[in-house]
PDB file of N, CA and C in Angstrom:
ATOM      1  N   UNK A   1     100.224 130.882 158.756  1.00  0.00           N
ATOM      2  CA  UNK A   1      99.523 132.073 159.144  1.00  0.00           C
ATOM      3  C   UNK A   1      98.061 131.734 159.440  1.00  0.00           C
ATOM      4  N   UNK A   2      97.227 130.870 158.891  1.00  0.00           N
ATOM      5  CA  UNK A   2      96.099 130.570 158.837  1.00  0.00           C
ATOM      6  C   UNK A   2      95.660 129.640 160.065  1.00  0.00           C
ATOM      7  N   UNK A   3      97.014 128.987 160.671  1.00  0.00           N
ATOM      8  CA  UNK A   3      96.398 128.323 161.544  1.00  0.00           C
ATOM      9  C   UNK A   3      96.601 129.017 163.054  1.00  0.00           C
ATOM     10  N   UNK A   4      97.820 130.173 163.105  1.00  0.00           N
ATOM     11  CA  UNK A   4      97.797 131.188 163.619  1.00  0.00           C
ATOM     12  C   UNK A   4      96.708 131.812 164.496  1.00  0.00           C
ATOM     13  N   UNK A   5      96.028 132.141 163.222  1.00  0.00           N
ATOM     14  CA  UNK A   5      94.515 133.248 162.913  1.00  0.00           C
ATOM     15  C   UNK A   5      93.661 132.280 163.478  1.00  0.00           C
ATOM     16  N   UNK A   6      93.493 131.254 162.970  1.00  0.00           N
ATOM     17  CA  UNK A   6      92.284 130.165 163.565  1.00  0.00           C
ATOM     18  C   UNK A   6      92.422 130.105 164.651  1.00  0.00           C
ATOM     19  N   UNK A   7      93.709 129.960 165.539  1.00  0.00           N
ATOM     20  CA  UNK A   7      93.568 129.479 166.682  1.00  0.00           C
ATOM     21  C   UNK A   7      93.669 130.844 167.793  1.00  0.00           C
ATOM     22  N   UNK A   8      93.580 131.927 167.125  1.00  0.00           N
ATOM     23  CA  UNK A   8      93.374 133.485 168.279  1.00  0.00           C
ATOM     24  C   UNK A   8      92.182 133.355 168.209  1.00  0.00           C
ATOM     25  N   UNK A   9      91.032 133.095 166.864  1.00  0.00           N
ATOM     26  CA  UNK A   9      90.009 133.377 166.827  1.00  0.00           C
ATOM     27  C   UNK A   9      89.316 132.235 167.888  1.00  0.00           C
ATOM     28  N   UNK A  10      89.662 130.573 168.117  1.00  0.00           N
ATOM     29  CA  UNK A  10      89.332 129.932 168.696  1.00  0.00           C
ATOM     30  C   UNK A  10      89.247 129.740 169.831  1.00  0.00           C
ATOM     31  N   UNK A  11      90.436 130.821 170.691  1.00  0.00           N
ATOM     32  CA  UNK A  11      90.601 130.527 172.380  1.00  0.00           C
ATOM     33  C   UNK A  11      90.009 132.202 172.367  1.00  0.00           C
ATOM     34  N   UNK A  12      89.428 132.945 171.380  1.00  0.00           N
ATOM     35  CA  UNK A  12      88.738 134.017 171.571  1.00  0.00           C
ATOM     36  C   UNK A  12      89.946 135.068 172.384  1.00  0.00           C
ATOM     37  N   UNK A  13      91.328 135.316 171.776  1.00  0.00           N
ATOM     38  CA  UNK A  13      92.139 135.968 171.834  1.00  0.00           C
ATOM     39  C   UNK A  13      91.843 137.595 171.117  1.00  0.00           C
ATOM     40  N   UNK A  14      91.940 137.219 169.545  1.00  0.00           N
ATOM     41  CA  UNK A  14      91.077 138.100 168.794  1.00  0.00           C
ATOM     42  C   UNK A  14      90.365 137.367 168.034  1.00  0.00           C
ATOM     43  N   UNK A  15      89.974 138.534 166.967  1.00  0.00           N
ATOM     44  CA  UNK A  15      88.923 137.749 165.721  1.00  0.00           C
ATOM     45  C   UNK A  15      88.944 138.705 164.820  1.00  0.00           C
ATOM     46  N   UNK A  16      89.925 137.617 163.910  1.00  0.00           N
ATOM     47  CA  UNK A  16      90.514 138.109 162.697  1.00  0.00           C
ATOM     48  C   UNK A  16      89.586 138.441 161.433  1.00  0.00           C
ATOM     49  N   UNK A  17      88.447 138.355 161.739  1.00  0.00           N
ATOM     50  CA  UNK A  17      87.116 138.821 160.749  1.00  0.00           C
ATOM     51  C   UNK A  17      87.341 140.680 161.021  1.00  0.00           C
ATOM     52  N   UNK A  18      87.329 140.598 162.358  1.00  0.00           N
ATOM     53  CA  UNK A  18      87.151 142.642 162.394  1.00  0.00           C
ATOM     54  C   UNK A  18      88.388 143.253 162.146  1.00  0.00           C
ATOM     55  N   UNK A  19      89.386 142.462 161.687  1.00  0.00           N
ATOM     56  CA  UNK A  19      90.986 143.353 161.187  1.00  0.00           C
ATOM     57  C   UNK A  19      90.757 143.969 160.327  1.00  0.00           C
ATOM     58  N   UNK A  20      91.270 145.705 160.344  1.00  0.00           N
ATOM     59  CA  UNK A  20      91.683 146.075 159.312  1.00  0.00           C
ATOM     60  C   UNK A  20      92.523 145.911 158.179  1.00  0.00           C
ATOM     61  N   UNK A  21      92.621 146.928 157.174  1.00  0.00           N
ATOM     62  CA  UNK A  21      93.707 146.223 156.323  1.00  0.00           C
ATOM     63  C   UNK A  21      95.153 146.747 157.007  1.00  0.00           C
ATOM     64  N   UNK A  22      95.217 147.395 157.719  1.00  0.00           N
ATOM     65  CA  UNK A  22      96.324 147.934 158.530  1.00  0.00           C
ATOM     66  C   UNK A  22      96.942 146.589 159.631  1.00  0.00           C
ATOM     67  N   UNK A  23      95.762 145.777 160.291  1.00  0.00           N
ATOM     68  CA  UNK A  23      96.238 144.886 161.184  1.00  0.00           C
ATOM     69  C   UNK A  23      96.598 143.511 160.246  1.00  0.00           C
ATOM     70  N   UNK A  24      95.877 143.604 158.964  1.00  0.00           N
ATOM     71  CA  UNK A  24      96.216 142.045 158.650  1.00  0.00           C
ATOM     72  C   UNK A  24      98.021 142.490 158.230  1.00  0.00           C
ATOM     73  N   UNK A  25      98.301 143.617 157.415  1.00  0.00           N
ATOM     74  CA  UNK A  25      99.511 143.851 157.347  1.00  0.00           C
ATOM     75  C   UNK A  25     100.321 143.689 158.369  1.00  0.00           C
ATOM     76  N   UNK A  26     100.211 144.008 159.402  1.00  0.00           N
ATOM     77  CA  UNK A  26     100.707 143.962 160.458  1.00  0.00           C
ATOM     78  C   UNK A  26     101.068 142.743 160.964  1.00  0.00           C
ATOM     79  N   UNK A  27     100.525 141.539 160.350  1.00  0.00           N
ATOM     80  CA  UNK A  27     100.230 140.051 160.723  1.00  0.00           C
ATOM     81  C   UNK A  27     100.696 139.671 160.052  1.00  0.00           C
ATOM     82  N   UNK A  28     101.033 140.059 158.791  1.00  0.00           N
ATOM     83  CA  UNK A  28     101.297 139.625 157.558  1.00  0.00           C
ATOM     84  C   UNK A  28     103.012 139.713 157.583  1.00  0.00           C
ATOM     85  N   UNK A  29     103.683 140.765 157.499  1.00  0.00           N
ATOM     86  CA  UNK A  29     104.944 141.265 157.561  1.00  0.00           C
ATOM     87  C   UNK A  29     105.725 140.295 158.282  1.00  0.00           C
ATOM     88  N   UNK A  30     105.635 139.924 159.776  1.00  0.00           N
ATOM     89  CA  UNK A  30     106.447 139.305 160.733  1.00  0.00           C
ATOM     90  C   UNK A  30     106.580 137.630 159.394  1.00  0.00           C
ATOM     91  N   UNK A  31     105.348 136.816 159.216  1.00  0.00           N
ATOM     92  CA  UNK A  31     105.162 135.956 158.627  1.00  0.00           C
ATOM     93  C   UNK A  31     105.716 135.981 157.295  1.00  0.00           C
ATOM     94  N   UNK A  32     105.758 136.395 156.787  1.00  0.00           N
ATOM     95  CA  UNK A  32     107.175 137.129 155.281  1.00  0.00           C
ATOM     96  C   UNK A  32     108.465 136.836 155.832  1.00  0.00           C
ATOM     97  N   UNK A  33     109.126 137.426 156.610  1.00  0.00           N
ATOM     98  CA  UNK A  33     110.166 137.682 157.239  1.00  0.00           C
ATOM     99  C   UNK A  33     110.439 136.943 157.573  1.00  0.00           C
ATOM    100  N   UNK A  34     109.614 135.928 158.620  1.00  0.00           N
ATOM    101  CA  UNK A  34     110.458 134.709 159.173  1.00  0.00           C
ATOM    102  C   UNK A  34     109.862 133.626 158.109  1.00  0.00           C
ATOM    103  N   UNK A  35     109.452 133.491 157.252  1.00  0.00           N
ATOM    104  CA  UNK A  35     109.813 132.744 155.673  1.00  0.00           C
ATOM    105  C   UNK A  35     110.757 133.051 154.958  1.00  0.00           C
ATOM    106  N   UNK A  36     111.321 133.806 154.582  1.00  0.00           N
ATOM    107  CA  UNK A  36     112.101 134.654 154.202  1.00  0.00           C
ATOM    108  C   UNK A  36     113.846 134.086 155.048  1.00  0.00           C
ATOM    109  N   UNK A  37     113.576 133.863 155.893  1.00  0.00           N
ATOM    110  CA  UNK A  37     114.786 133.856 156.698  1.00  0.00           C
ATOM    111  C   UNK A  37     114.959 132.248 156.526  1.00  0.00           C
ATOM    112  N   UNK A  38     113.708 131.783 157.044  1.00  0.00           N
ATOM    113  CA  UNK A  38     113.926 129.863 157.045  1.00  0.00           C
ATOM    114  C   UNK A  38     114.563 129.394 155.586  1.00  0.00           C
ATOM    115  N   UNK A  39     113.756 130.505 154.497  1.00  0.00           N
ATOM    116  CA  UNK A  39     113.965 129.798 153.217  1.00  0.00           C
ATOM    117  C   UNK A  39     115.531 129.771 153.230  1.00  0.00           C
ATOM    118  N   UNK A  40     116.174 131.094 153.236  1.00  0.00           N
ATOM    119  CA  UNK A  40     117.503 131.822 152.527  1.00  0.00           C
ATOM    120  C   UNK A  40     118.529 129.894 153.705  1.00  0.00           C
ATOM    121  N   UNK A  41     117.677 130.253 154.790  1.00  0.00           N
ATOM    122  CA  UNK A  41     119.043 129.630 155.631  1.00  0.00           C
ATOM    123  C   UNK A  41     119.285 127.948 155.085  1.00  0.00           C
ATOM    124  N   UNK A  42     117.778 127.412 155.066  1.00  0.00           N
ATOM    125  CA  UNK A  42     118.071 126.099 153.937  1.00  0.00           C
ATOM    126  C   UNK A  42     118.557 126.048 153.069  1.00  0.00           C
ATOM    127  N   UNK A  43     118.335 127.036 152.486  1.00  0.00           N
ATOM    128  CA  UNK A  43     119.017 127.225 151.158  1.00  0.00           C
ATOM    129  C   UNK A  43     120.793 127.824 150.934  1.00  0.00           C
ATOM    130  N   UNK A  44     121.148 128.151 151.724  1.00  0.00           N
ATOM    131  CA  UNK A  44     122.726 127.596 152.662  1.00  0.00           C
ATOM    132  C   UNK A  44     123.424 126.705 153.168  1.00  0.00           C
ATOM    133  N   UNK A  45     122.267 125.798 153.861  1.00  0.00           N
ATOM    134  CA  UNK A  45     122.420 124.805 154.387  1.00  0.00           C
ATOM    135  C   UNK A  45     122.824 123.580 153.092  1.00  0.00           C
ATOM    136  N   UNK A  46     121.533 123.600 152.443  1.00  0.00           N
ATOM    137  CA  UNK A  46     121.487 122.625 151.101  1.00  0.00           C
ATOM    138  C   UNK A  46     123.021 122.903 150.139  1.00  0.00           C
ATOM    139  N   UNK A  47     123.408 124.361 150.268  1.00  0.00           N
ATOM    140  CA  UNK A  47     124.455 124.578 149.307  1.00  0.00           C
ATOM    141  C   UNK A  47     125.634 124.210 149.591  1.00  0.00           C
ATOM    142  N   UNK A  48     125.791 124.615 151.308  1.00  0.00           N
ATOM    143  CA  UNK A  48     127.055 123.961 151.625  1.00  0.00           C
ATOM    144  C   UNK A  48     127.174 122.392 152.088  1.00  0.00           C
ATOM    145  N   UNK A  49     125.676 121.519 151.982  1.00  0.00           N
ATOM    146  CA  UNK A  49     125.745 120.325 152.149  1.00  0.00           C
ATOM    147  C   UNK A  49     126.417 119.690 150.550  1.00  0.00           C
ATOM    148  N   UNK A  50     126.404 120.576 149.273  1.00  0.00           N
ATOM    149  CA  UNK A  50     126.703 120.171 148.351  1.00  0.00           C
ATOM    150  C   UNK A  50     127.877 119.977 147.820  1.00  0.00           C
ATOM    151  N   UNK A  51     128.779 121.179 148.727  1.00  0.00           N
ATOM    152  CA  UNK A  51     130.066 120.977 148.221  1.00  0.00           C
ATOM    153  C   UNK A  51     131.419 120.650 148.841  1.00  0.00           C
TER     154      UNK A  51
END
């Protein structure tokens, strides 16, 4: 997420200093979710590599 943010703020896309707490949520959620998804699916992957 951080390198995300660095790099909108760097090609001057946005600038994640003037986000509300409404937009960082907003930024925040998608980035949960697709962690959330990578974790569960390795963690399938690893289980059925086990048995």
């Amino acid at each position: 997420m951080a390198a995300t943010d660095v790099s909108l703020a760097a090609l001057r896309v946005s600038d994640p200093r003037s986000w509300k707490s409404a937009d960082w949520l907003s930024d925040l959620l998608p980035h949960l979710a697709y962690g959330a998804v990578a974790a569960a699916t390795l963690h399938h992957l690893d289980r059925d590599r086990r048995t």
